[in-house]
N, C-alpha and C. Protein backbone atom coordinates (compact mmCIF):
# COMPACT_ATOMS: atom_id res chain seq x y z
N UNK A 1 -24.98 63.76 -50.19
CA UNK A 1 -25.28 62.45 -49.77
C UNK A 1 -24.56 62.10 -48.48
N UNK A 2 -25.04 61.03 -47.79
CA UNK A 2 -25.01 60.74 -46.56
C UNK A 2 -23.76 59.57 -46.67
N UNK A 3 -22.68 60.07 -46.01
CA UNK A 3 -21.79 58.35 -46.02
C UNK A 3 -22.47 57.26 -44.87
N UNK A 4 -22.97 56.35 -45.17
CA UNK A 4 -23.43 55.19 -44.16
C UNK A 4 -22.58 54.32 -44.42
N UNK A 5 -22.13 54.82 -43.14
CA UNK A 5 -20.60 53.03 -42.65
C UNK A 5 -21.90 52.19 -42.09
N UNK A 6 -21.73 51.13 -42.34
CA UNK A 6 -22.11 49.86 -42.22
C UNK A 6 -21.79 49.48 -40.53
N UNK A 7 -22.75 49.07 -39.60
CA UNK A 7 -22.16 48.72 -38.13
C UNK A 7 -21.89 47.36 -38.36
N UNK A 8 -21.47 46.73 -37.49
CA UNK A 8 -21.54 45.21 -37.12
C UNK A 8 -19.71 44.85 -36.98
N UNK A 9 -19.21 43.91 -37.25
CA UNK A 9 -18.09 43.03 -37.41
C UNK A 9 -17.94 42.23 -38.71
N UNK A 10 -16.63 42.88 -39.42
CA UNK A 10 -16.13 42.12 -40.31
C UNK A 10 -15.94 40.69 -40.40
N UNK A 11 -16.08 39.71 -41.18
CA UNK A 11 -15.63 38.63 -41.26
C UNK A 11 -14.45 38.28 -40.44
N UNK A 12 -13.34 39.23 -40.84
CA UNK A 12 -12.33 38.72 -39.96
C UNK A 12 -12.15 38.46 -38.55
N UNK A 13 -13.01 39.64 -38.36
CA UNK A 13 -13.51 39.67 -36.58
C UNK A 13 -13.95 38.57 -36.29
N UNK A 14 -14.91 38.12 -36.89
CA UNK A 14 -15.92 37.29 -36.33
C UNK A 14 -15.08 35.35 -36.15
N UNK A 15 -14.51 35.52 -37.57
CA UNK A 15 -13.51 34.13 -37.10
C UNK A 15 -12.02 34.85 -36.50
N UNK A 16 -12.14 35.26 -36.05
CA UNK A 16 -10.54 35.00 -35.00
C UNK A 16 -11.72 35.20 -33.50
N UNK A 17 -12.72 35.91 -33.26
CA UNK A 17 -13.51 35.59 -32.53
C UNK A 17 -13.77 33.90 -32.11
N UNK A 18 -14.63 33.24 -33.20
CA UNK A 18 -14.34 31.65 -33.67
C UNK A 18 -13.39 31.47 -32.85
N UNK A 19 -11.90 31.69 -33.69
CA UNK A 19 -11.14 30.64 -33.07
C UNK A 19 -10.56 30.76 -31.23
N UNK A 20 -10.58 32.07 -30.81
CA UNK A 20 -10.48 32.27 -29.53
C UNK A 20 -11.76 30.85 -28.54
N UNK A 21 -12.91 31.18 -29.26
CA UNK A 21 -13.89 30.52 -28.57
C UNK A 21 -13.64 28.94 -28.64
N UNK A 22 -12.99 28.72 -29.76
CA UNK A 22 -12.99 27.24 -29.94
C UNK A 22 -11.66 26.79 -29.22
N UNK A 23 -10.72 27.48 -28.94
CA UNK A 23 -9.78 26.82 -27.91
C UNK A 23 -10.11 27.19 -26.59
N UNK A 24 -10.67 28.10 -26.23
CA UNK A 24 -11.04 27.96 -24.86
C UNK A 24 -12.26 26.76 -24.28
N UNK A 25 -13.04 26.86 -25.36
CA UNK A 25 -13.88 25.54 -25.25
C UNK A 25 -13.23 24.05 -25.06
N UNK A 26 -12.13 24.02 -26.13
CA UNK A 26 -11.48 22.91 -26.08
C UNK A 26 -10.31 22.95 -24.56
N UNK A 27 -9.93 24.02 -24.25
CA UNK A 27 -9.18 23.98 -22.94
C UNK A 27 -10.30 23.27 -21.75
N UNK A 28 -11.61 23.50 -21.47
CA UNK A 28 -12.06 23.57 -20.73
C UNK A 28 -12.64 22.14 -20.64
N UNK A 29 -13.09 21.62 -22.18
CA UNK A 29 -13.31 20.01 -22.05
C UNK A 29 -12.13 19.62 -21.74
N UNK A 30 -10.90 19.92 -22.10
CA UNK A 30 -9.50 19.44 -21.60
C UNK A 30 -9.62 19.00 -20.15
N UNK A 31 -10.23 20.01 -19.62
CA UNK A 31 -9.78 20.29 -17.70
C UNK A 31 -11.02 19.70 -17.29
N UNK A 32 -12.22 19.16 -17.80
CA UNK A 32 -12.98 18.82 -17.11
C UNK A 32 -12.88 17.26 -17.77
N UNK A 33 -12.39 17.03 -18.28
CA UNK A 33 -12.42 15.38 -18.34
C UNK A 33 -10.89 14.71 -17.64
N UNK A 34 -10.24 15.69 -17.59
CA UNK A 34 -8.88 15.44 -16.27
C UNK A 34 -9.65 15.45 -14.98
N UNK A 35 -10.59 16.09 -14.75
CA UNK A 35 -10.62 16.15 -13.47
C UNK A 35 -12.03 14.99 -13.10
N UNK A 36 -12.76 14.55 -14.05
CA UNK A 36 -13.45 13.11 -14.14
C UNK A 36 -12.61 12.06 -14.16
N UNK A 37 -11.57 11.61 -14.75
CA UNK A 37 -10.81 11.34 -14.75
C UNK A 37 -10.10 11.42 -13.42
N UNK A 38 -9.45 11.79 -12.81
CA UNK A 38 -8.62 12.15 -11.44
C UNK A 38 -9.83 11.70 -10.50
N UNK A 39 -10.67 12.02 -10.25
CA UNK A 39 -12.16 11.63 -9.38
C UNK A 39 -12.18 10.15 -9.77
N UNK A 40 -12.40 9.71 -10.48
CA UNK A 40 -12.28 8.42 -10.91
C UNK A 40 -11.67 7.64 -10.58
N UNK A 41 -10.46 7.90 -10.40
CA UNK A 41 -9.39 7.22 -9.89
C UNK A 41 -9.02 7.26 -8.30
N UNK A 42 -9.52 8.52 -7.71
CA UNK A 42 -9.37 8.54 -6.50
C UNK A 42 -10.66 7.36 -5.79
N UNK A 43 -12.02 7.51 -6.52
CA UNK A 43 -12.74 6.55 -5.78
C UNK A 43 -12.23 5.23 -5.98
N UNK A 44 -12.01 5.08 -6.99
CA UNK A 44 -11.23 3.58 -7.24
C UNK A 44 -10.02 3.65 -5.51
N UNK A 45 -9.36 4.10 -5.36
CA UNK A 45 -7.91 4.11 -4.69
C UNK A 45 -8.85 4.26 -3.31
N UNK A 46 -9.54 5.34 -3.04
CA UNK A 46 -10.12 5.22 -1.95
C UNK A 46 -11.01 3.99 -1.50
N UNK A 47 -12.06 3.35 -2.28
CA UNK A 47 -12.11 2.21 -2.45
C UNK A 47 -11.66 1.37 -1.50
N UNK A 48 -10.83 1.05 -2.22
CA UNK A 48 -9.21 0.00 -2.18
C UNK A 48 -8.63 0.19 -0.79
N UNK A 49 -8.64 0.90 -0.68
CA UNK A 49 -7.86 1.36 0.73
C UNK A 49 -8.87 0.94 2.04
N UNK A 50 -10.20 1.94 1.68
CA UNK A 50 -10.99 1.04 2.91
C UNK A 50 -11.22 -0.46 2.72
N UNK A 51 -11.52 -1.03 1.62
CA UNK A 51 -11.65 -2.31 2.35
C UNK A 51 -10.16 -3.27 1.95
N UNK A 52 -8.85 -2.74 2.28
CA UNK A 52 -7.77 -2.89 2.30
C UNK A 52 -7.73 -2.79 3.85
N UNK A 53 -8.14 -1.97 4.57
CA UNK A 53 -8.54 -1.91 5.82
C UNK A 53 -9.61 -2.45 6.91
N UNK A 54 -10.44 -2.81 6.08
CA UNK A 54 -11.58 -3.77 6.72
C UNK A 54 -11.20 -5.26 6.69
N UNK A 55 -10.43 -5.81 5.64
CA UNK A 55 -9.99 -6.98 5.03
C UNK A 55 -8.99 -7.11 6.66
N UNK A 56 -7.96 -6.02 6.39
CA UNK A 56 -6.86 -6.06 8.14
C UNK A 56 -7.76 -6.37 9.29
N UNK A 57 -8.74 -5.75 9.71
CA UNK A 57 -9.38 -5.67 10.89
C UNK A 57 -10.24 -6.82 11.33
N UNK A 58 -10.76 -7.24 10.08
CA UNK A 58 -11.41 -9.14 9.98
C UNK A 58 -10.38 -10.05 10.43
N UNK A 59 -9.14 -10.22 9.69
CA UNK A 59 -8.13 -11.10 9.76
C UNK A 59 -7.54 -10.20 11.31
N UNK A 60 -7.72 -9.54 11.77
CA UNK A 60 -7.14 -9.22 13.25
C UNK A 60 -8.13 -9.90 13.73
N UNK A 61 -9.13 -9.96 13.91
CA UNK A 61 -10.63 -10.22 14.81
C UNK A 61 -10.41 -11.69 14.87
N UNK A 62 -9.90 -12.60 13.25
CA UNK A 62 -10.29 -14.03 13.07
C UNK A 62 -8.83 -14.42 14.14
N UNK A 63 -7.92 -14.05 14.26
CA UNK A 63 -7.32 -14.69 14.82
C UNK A 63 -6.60 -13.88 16.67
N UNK A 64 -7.38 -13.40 16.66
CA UNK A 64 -7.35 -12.78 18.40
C UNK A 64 -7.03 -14.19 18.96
N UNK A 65 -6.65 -13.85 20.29
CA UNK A 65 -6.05 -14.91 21.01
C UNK A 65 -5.72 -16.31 20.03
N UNK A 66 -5.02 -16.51 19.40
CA UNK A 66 -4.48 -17.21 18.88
C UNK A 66 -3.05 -17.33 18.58
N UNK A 67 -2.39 -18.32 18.98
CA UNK A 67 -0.53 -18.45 18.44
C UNK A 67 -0.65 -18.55 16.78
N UNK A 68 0.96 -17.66 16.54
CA UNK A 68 0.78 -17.38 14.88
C UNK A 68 0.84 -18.67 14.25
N UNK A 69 1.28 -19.73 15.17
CA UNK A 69 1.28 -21.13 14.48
C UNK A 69 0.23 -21.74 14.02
N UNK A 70 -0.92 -21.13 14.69
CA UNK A 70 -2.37 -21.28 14.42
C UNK A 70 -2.67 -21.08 12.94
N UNK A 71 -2.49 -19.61 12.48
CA UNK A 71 -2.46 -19.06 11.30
C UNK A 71 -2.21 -19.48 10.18
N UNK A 72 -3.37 -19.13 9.15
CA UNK A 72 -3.19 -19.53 8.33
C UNK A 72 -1.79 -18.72 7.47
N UNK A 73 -1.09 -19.14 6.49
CA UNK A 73 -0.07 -17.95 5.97
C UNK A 73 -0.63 -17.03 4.95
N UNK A 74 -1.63 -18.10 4.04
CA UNK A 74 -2.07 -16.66 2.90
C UNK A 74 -3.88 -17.29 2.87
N UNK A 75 -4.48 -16.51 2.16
CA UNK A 75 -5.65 -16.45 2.58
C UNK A 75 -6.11 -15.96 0.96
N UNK A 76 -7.19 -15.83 0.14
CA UNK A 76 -7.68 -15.08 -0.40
C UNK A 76 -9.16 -15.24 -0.72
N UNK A 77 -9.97 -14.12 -1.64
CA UNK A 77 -11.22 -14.23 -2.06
C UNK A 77 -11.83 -13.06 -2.22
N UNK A 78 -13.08 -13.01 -2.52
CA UNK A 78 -13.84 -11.62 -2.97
C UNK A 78 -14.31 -11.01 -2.46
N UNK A 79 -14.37 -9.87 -2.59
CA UNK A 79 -15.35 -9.21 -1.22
C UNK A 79 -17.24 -9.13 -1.85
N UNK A 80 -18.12 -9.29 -1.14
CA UNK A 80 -19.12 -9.22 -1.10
C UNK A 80 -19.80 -7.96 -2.02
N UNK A 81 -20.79 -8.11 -2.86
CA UNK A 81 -21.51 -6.70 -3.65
C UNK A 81 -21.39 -5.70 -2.54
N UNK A 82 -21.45 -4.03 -2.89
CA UNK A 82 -21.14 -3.90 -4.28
C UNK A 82 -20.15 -4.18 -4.58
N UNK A 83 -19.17 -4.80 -3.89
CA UNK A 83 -17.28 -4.64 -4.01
C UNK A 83 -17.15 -5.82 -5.00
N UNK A 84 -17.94 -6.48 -5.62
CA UNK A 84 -17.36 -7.88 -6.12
C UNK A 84 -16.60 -8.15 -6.96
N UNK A 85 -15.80 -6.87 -7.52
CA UNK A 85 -15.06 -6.39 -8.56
C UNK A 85 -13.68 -6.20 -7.95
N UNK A 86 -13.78 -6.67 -6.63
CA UNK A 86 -12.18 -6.28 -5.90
C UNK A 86 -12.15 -8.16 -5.62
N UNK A 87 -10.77 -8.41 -5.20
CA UNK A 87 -10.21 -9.47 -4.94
C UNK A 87 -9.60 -9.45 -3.74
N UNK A 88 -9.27 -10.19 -2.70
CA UNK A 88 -8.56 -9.91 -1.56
C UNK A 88 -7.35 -11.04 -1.52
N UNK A 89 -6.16 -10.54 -1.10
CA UNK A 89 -5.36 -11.69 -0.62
C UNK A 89 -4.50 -11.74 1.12
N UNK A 90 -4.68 -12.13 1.94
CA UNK A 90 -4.10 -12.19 3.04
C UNK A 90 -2.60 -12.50 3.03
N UNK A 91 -1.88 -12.01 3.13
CA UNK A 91 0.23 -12.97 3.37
C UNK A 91 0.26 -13.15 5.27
N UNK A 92 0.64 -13.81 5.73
CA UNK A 92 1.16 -13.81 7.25
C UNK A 92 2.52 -14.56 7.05
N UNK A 93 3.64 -13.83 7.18
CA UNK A 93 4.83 -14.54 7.02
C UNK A 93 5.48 -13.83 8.51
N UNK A 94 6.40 -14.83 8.61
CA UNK A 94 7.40 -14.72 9.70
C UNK A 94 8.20 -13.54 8.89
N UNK A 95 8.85 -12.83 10.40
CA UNK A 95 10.05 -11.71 9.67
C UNK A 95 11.43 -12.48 9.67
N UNK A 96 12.10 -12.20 9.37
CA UNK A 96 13.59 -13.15 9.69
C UNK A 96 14.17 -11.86 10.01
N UNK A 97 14.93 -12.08 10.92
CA UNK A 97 16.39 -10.88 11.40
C UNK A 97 17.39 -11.30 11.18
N UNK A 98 18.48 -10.48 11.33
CA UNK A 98 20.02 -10.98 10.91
C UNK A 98 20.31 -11.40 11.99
N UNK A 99 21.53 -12.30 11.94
CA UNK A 99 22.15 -12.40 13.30
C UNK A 99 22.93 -11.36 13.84
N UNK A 100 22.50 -11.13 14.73
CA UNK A 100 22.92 -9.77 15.57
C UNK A 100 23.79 -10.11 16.28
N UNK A 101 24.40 -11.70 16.33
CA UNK A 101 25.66 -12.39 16.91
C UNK A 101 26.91 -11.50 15.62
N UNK A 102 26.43 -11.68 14.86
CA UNK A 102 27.59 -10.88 13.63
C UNK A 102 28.03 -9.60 13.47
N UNK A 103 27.21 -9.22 14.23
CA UNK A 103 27.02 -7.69 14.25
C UNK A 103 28.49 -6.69 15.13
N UNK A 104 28.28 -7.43 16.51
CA UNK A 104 29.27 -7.76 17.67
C UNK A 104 30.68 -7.75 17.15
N UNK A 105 31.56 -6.60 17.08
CA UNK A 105 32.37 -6.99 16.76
C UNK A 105 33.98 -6.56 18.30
N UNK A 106 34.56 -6.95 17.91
CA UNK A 106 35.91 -7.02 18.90
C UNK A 106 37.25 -7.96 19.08
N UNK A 107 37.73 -7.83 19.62
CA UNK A 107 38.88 -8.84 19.59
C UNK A 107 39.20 -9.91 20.77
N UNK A 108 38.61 -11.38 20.85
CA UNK A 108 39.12 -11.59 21.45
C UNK A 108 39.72 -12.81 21.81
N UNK A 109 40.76 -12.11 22.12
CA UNK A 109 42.64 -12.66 22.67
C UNK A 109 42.17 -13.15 23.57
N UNK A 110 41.86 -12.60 24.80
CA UNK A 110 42.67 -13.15 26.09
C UNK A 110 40.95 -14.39 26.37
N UNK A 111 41.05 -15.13 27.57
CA UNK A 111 40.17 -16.01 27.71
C UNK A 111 38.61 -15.70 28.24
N UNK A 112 39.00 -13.98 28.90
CA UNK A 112 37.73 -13.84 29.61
C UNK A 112 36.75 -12.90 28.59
N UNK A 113 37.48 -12.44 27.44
CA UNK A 113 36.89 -11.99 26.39
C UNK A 113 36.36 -12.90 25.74
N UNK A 114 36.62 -13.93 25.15
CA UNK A 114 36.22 -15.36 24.43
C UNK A 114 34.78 -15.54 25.07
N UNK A 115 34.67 -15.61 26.75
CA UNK A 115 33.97 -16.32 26.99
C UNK A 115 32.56 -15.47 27.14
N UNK A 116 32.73 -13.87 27.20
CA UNK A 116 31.92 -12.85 27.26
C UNK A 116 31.42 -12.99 25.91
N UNK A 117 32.88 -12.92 24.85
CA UNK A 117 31.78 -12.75 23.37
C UNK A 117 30.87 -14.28 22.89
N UNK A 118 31.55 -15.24 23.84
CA UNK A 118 30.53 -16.49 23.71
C UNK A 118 29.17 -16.31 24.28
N UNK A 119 29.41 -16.06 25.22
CA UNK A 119 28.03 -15.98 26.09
C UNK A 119 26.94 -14.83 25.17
N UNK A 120 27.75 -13.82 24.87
CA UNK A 120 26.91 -12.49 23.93
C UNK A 120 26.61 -13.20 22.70
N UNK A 121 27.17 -13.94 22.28
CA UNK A 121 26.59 -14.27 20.88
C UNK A 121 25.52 -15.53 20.94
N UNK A 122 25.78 -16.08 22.39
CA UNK A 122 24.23 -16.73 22.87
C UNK A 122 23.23 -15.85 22.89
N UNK A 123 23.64 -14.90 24.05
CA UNK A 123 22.32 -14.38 24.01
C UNK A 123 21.62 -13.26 22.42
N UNK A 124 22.79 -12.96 21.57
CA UNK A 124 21.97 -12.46 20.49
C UNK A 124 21.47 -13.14 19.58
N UNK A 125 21.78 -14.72 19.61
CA UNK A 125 20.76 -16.10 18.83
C UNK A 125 20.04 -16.21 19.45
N UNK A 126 19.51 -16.21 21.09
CA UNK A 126 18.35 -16.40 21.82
C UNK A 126 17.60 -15.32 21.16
N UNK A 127 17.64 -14.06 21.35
CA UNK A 127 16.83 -12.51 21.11
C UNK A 127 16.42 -12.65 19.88
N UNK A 128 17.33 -13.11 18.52
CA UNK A 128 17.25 -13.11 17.27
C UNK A 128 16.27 -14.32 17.05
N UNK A 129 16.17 -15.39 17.73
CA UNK A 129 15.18 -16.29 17.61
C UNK A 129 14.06 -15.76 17.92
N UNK A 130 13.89 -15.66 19.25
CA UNK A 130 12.68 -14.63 19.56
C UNK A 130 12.00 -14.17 18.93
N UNK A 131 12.60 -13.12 18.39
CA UNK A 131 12.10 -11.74 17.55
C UNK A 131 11.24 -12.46 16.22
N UNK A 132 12.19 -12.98 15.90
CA UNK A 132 11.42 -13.94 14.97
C UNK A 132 10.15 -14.70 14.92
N UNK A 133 10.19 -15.41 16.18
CA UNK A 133 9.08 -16.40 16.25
C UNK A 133 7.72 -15.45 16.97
N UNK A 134 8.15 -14.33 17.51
CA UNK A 134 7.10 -13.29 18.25
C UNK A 134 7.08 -12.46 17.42
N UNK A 135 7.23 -12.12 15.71
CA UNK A 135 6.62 -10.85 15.17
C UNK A 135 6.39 -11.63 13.78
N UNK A 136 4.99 -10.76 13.04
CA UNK A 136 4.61 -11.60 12.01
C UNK A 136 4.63 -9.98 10.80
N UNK A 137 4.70 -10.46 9.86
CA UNK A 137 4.12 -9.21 8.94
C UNK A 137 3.16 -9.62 8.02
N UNK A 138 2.15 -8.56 7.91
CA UNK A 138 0.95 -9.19 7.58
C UNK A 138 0.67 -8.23 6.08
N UNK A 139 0.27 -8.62 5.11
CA UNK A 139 0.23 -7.57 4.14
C UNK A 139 -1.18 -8.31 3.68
N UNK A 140 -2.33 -7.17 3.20
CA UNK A 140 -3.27 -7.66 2.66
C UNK A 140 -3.27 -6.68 1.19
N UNK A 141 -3.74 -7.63 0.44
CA UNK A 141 -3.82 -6.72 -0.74
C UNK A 141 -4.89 -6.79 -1.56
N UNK A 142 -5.35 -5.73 -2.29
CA UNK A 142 -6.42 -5.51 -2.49
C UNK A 142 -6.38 -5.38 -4.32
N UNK A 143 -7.29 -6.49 -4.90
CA UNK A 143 -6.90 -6.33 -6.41
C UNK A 143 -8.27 -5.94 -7.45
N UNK A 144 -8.13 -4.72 -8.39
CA UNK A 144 -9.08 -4.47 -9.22
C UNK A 144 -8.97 -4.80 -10.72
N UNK A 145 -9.74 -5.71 -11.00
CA UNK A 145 -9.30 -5.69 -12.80
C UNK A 145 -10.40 -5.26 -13.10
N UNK A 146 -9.69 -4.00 -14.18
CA UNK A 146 -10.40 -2.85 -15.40
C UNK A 146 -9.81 -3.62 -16.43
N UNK A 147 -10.89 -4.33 -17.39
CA UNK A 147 -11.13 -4.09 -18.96
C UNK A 147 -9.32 -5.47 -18.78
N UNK A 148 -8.21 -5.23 -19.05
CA UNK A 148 -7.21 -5.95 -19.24
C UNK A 148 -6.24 -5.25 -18.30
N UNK A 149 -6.23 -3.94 -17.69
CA UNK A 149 -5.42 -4.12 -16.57
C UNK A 149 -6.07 -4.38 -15.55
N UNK A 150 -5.11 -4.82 -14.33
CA UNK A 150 -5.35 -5.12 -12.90
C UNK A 150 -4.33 -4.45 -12.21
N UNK A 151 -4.92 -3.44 -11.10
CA UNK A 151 -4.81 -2.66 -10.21
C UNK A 151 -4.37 -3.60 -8.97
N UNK A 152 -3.28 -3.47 -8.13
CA UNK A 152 -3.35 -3.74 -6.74
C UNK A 152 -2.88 -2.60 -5.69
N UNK A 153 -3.43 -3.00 -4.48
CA UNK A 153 -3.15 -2.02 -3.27
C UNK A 153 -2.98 -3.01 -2.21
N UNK A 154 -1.44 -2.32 -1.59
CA UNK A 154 -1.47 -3.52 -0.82
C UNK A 154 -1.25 -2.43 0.85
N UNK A 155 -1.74 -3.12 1.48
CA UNK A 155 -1.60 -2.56 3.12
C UNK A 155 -0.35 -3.72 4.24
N UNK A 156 0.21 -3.23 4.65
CA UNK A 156 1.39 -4.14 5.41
C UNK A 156 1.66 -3.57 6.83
N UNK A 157 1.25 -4.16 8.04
CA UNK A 157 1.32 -3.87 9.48
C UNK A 157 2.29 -5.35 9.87
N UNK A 158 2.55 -5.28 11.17
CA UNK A 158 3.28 -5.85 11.81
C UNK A 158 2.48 -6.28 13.20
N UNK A 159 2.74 -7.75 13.49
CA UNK A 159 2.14 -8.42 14.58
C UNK A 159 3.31 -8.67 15.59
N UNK A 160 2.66 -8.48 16.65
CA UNK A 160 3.88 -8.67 17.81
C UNK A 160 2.81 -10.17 18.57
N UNK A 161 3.66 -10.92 18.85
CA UNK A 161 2.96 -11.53 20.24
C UNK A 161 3.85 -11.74 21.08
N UNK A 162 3.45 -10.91 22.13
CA UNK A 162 3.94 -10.84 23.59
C UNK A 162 4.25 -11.60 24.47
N UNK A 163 3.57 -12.66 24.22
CA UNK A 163 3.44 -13.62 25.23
C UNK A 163 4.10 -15.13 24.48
N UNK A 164 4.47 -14.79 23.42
CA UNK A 164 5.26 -16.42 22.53
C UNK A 164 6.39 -16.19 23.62
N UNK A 165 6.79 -17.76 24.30
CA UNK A 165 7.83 -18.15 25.27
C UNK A 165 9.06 -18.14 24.27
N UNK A 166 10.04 -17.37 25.22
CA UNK A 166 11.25 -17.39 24.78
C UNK A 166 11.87 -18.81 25.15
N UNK A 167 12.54 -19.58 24.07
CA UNK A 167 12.97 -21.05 24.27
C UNK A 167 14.23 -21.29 24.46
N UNK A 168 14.86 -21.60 25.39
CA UNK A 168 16.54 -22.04 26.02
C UNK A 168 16.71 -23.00 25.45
């Protein structure tokens, strides 16, 4: 008589086969819903950012030739479909500097020092005023509410005006 072995794969084969297949399957939904996920979030952020940037370039345009006294300080509202799901807020605040009269340091004794560090600590309250009244910081920020959280992005540049008169 003929011995006939049987071909194919044992049971055991076949589930540890199984289970190889079922964690690599599960690795791979793992990595592809991270990376829907991650995409997701980048359009959200990218988003945000351009019209975090369009929001800057309006509020540059609205107030061209204009003194910052003009300005409004905060500003907000929605942006137009499809965006109507974002929020906008404008800040325009003055910067404040330190006194740079404090800064100055030395000794002075005799009378012609007194009157140098007088005169210097004029002129670093003149400069320090200045600086102040000629630079603005502008931050716009950009807000998304998902479901019960809310997302913000905020963008922050700096305004110079050149031409605000220095005041004696």
């Amino acid at each position: 008589m003929l011995n006939k072995r049987a071909s194919g794969f044992t049971l055991l084969e076949i589930m540890i086969a199984l289970a190889i297949m079922t964690v690599a399957f599960a690795s791979i939904l793992s990595i592809q819903s991270s990376s829907i996920s991650a995409t997701s979030r980048a359009k959200v952020v990218g988003t945000a950012a351009m019209l975090a940037r369009n929001q800057m370039i309006e509020t540059e345009f609205k107030f061209q030739k204009k003194k910052f006294e003009e300005m409004r300080t905060e500003e907000t509202g929605t942006f137009k479909p499809p965006f109507q799901d974002y929020q906008w807020k404008t800040v325009v605040k003055e910067v404040q500097f330190p006194n740079l009269a404090a800064l100055e340091g030395g000794d002075s004794s005799s009378n012609k020092k007194a009157e140098t560090t007088e005169g210097s600590e004029q002129m670093a309250k003149l400069v320090t005023q200045f600086m102040s009244k000629a630079l603005r910081e502008v931050t716009v920020t950009v807000t998304l509410k998902q479901g019960s959280r809310e997302q913000s992005y905020s963008l922050t540049t700096y305004w110079v005006d050149l031409n605000h008169e220095l005041q004696l």
